[in-house]
PDB file of N, CA and C in Angstrom:
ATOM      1  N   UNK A   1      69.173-146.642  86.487  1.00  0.00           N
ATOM      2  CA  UNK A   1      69.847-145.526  87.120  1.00  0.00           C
ATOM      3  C   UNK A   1      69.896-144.389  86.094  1.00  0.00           C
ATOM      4  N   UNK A   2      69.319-143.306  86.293  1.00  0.00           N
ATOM      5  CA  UNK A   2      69.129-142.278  85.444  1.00  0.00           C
ATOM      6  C   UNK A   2      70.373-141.436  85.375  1.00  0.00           C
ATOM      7  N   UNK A   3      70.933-140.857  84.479  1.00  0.00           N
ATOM      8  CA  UNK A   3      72.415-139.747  84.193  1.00  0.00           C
ATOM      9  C   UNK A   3      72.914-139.054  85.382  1.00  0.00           C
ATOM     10  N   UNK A   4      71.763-138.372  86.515  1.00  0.00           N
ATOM     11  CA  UNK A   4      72.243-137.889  87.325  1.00  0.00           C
ATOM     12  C   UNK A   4      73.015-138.353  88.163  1.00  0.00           C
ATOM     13  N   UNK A   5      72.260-139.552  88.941  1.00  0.00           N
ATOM     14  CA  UNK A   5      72.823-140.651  89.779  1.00  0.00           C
ATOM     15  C   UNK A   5      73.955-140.964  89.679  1.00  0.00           C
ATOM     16  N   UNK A   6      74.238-141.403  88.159  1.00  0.00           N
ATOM     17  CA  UNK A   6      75.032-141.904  87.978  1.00  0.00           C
ATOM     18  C   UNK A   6      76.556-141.019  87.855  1.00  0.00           C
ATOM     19  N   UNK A   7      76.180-139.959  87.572  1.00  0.00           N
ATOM     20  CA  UNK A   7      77.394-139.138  87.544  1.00  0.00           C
ATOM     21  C   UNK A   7      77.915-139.120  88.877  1.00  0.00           C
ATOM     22  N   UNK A   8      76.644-138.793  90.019  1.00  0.00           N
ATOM     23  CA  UNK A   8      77.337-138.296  91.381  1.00  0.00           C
ATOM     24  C   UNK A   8      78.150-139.809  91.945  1.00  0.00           C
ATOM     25  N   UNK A   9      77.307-141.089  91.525  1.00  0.00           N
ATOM     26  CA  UNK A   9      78.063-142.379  91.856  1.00  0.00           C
ATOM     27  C   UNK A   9      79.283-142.411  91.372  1.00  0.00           C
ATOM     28  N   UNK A  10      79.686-142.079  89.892  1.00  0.00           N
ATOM     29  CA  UNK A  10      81.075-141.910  89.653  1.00  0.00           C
ATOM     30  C   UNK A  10      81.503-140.922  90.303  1.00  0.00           C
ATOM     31  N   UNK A  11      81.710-139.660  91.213  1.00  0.00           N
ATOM     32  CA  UNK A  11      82.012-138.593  91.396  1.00  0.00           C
ATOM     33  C   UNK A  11      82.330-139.516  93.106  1.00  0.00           C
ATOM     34  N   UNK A  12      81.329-139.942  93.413  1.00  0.00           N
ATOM     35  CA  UNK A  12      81.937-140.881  94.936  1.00  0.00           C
ATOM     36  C   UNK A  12      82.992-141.963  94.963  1.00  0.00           C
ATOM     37  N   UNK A  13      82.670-142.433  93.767  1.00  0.00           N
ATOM     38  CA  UNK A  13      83.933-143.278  93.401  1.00  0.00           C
ATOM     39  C   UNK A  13      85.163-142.952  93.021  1.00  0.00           C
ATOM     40  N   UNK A  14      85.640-141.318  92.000  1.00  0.00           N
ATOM     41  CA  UNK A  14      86.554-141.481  92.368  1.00  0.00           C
ATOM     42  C   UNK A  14      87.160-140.597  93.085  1.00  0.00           C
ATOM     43  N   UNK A  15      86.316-140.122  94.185  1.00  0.00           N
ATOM     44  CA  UNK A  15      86.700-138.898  95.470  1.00  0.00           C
ATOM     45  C   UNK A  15      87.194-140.467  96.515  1.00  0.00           C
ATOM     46  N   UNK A  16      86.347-141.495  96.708  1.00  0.00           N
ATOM     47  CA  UNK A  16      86.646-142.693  97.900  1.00  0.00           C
ATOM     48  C   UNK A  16      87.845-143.256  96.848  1.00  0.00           C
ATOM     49  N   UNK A  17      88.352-143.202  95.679  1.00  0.00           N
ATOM     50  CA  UNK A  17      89.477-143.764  95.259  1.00  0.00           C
ATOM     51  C   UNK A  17      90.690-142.823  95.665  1.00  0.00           C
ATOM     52  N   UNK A  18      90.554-141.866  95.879  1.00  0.00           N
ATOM     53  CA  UNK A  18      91.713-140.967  96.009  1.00  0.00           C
ATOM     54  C   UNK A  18      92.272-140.628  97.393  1.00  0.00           C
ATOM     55  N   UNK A  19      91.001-140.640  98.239  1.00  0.00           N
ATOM     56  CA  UNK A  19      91.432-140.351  99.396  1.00  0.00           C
ATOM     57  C   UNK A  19      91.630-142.273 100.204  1.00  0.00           C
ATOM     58  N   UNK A  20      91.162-143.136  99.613  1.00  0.00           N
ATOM     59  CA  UNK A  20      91.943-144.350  99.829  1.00  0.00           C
ATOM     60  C   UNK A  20      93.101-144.332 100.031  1.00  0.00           C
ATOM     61  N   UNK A  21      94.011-143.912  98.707  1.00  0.00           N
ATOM     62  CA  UNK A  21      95.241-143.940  97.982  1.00  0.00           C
ATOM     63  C   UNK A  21      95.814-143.377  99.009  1.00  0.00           C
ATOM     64  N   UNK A  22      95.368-141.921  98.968  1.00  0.00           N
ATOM     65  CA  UNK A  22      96.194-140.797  99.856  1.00  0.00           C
ATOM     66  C   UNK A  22      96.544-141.466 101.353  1.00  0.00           C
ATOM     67  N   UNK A  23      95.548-141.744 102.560  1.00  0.00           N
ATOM     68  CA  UNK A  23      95.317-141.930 103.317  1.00  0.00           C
ATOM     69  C   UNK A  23      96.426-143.105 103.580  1.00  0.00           C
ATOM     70  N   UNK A  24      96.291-144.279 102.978  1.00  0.00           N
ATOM     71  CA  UNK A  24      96.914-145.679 103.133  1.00  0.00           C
ATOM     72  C   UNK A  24      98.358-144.881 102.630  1.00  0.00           C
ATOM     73  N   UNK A  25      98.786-144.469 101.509  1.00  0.00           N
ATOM     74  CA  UNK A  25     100.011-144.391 101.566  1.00  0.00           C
ATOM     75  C   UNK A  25     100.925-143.013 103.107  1.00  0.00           C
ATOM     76  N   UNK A  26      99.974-142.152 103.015  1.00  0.00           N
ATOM     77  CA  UNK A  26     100.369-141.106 103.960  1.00  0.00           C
ATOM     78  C   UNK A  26     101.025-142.115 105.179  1.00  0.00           C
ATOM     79  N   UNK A  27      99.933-143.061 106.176  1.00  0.00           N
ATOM     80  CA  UNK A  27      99.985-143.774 107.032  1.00  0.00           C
ATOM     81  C   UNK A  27     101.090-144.109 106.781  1.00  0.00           C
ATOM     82  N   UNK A  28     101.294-144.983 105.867  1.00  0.00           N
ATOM     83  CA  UNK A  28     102.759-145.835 105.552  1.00  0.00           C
ATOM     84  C   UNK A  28     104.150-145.094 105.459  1.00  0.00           C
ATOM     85  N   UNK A  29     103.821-144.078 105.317  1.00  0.00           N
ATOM     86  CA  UNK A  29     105.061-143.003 105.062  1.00  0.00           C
ATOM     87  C   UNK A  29     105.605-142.888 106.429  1.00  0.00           C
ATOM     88  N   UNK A  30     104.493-141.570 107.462  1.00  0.00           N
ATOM     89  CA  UNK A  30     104.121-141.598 108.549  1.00  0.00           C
ATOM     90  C   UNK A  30     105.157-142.265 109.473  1.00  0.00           C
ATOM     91  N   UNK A  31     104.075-143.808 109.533  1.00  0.00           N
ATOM     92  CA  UNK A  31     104.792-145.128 110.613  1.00  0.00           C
ATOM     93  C   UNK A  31     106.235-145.264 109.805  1.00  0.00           C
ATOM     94  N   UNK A  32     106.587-145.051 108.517  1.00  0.00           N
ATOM     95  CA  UNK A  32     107.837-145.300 108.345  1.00  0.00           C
ATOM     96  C   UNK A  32     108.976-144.151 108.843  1.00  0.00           C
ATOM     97  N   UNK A  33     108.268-143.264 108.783  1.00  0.00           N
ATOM     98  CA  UNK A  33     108.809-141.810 109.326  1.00  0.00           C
ATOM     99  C   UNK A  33     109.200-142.307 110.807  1.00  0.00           C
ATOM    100  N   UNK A  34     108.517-142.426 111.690  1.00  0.00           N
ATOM    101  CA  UNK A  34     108.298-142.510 113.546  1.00  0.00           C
ATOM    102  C   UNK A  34     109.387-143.531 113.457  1.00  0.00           C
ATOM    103  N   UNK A  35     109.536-145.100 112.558  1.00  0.00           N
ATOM    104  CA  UNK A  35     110.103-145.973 112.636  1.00  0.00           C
ATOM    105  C   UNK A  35     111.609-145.186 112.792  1.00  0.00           C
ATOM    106  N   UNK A  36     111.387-144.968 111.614  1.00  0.00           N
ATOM    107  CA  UNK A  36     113.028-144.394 111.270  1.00  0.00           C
ATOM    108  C   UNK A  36     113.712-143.152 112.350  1.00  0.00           C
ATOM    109  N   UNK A  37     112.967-142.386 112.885  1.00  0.00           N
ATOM    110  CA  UNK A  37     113.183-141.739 114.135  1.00  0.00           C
ATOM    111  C   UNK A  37     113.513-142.676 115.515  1.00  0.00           C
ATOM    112  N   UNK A  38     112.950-143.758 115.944  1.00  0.00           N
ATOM    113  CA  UNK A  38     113.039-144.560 116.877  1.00  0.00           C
ATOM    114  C   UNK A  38     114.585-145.576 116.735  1.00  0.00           C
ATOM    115  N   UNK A  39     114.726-145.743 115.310  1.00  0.00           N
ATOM    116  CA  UNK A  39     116.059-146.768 114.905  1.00  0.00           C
ATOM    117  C   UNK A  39     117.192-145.882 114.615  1.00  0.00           C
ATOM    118  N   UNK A  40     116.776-144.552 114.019  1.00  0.00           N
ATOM    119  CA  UNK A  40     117.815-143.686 113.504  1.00  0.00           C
ATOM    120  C   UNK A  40     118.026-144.453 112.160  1.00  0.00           C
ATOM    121  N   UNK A  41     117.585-144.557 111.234  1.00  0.00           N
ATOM    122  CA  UNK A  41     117.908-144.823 110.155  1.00  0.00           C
ATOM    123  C   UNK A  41     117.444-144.410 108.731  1.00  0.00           C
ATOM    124  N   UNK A  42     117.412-142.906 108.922  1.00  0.00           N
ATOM    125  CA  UNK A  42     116.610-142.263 107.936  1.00  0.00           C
ATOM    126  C   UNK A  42     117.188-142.693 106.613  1.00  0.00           C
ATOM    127  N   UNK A  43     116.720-142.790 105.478  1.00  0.00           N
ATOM    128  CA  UNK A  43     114.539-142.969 105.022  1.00  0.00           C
ATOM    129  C   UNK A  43     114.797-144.169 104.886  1.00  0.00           C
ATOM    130  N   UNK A  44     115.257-145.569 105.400  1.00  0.00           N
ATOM    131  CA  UNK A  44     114.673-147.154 105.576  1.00  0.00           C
ATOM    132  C   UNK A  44     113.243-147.148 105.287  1.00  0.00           C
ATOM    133  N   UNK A  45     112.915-146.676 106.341  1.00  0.00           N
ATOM    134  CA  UNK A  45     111.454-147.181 106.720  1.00  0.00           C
ATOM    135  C   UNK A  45     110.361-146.349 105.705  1.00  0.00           C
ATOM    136  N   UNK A  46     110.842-144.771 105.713  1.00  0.00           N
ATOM    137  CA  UNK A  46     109.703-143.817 105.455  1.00  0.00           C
ATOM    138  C   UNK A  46     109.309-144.835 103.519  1.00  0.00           C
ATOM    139  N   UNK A  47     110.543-144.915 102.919  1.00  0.00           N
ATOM    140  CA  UNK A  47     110.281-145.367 101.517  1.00  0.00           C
ATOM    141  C   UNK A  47     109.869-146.825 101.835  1.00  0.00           C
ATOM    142  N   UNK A  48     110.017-147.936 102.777  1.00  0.00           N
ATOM    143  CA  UNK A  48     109.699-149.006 102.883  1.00  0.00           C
ATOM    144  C   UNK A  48     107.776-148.605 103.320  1.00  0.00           C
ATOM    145  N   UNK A  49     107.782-147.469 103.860  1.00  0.00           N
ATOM    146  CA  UNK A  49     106.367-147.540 104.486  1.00  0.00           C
ATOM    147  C   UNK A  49     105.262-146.852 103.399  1.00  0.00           C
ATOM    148  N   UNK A  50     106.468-145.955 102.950  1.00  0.00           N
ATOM    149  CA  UNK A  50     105.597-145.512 101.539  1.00  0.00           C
ATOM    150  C   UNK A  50     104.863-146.273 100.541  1.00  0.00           C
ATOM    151  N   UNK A  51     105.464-147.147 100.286  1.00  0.00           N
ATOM    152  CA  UNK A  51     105.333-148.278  98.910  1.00  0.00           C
ATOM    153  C   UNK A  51     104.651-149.261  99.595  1.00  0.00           C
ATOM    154  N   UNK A  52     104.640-149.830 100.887  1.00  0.00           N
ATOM    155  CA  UNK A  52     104.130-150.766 101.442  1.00  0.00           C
ATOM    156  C   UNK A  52     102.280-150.166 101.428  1.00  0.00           C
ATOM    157  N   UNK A  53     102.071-148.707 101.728  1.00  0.00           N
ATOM    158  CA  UNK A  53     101.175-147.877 102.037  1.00  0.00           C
ATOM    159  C   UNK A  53     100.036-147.977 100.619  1.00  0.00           C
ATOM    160  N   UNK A  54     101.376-147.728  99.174  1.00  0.00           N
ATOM    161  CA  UNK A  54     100.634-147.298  98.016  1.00  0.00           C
ATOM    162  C   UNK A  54     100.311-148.729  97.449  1.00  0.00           C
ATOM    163  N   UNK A  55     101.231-149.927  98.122  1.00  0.00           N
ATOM    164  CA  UNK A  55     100.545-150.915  97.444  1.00  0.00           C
ATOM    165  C   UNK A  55      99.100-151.304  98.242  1.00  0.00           C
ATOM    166  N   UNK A  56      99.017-151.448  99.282  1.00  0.00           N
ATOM    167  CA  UNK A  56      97.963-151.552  99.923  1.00  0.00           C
ATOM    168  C   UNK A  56      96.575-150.638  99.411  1.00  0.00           C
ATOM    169  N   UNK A  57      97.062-149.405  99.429  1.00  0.00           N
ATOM    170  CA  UNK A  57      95.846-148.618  98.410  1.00  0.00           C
ATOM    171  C   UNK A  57      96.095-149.137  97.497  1.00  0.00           C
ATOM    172  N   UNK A  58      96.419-149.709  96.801  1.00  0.00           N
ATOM    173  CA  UNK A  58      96.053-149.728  95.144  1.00  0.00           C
ATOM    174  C   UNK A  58      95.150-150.963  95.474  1.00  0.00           C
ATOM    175  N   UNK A  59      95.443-152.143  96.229  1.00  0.00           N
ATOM    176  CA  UNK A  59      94.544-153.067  96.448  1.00  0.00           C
ATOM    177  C   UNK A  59      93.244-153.186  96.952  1.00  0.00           C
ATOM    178  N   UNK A  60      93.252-152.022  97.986  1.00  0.00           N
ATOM    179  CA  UNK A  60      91.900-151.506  98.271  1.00  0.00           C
ATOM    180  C   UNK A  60      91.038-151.004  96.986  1.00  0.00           C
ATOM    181  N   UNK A  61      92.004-149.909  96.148  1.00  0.00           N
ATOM    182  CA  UNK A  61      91.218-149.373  95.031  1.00  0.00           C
ATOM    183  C   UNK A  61      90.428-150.269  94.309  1.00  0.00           C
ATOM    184  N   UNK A  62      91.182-151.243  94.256  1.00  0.00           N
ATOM    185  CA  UNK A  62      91.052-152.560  92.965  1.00  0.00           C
ATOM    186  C   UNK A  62      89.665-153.114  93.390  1.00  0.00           C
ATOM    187  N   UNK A  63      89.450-153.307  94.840  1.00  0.00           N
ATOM    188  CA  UNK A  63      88.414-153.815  95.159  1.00  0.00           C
ATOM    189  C   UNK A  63      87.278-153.596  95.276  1.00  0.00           C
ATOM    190  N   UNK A  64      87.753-151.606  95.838  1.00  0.00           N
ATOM    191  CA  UNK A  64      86.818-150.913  95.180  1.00  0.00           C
ATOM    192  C   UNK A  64      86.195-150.285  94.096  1.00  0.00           C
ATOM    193  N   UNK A  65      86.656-150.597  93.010  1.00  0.00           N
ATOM    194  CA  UNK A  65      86.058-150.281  91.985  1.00  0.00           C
ATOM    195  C   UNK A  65      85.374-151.502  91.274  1.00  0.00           C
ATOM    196  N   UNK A  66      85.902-152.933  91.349  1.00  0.00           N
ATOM    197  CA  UNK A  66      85.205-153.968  91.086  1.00  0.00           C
ATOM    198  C   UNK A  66      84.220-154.405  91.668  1.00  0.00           C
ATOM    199  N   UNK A  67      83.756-153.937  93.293  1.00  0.00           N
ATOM    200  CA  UNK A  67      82.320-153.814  93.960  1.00  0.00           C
ATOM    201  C   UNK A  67      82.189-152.780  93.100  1.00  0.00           C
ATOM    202  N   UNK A  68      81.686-151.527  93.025  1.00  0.00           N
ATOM    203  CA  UNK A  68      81.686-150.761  92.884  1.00  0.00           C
ATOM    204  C   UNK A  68      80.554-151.547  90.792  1.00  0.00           C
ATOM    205  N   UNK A  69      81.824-151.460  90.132  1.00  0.00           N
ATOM    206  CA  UNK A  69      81.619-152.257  88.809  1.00  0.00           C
ATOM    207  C   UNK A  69      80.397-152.850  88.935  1.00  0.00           C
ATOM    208  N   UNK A  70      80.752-154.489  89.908  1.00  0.00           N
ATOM    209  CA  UNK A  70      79.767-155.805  89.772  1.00  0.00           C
ATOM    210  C   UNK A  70      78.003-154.657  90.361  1.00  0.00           C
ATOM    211  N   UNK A  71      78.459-153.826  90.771  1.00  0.00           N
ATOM    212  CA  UNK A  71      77.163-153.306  91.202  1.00  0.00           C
ATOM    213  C   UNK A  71      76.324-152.537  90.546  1.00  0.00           C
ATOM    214  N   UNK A  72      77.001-151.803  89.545  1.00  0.00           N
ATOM    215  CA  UNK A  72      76.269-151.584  88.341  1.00  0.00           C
ATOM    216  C   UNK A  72      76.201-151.949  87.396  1.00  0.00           C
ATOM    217  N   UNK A  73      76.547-153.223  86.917  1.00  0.00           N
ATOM    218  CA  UNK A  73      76.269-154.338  86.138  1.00  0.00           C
ATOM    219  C   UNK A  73      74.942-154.423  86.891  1.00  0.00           C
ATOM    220  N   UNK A  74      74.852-155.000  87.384  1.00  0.00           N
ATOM    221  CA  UNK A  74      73.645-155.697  88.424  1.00  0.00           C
ATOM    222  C   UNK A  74      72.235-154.789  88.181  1.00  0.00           C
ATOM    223  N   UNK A  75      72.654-153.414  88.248  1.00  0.00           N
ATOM    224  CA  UNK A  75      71.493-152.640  88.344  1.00  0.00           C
ATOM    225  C   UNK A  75      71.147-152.095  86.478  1.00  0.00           C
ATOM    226  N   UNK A  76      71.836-152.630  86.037  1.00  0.00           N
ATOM    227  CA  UNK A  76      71.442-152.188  84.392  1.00  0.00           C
ATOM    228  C   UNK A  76      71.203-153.507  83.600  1.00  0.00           C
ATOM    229  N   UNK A  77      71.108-154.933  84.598  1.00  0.00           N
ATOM    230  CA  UNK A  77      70.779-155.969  83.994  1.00  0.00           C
ATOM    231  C   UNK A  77      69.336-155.580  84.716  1.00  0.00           C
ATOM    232  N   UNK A  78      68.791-155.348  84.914  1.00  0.00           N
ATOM    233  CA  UNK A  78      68.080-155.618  86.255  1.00  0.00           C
ATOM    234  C   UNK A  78      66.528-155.173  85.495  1.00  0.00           C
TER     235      UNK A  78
END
């Protein structure tokens, strides 16, 4: 994989790491937001949905960057 490639591959990786993050925690906020409107119990849910949101991205991240990793290992053994 020549310098260029490889920059724009890191540059996808960590644009799909961020908007992971963003996305999964927003959601979680969000549904915790609607929750807490439906029960009346503002912020229960929004901080329960938040953290529930950012842990979930971080686990996605994790996975994606270790595919991500094992795959260019692979191509510089190669």
């Amino acid at each position: 994989m020549d310098g260029h490639a490889r920059a724009l591959g890191y540059f996808a990786l960590f644009t799909e790491i961020g908007l992971v993050l963003f996305v999964t925690t927003m959601v979680g906020a969000l549904a915790g937001h609607w929750l807490d409107q439906q029960l009346q119990t503002n912020p229960l849910f929004v901080v329960a949905g938040f953290l529930g949101g950012a842990f979930l991205g971080a686990v996605a991240d994790y996975r994606l960057i270790a595919r991500f990793l094992k795959r260019l290992d692979s191509e510089d053994g190669a």
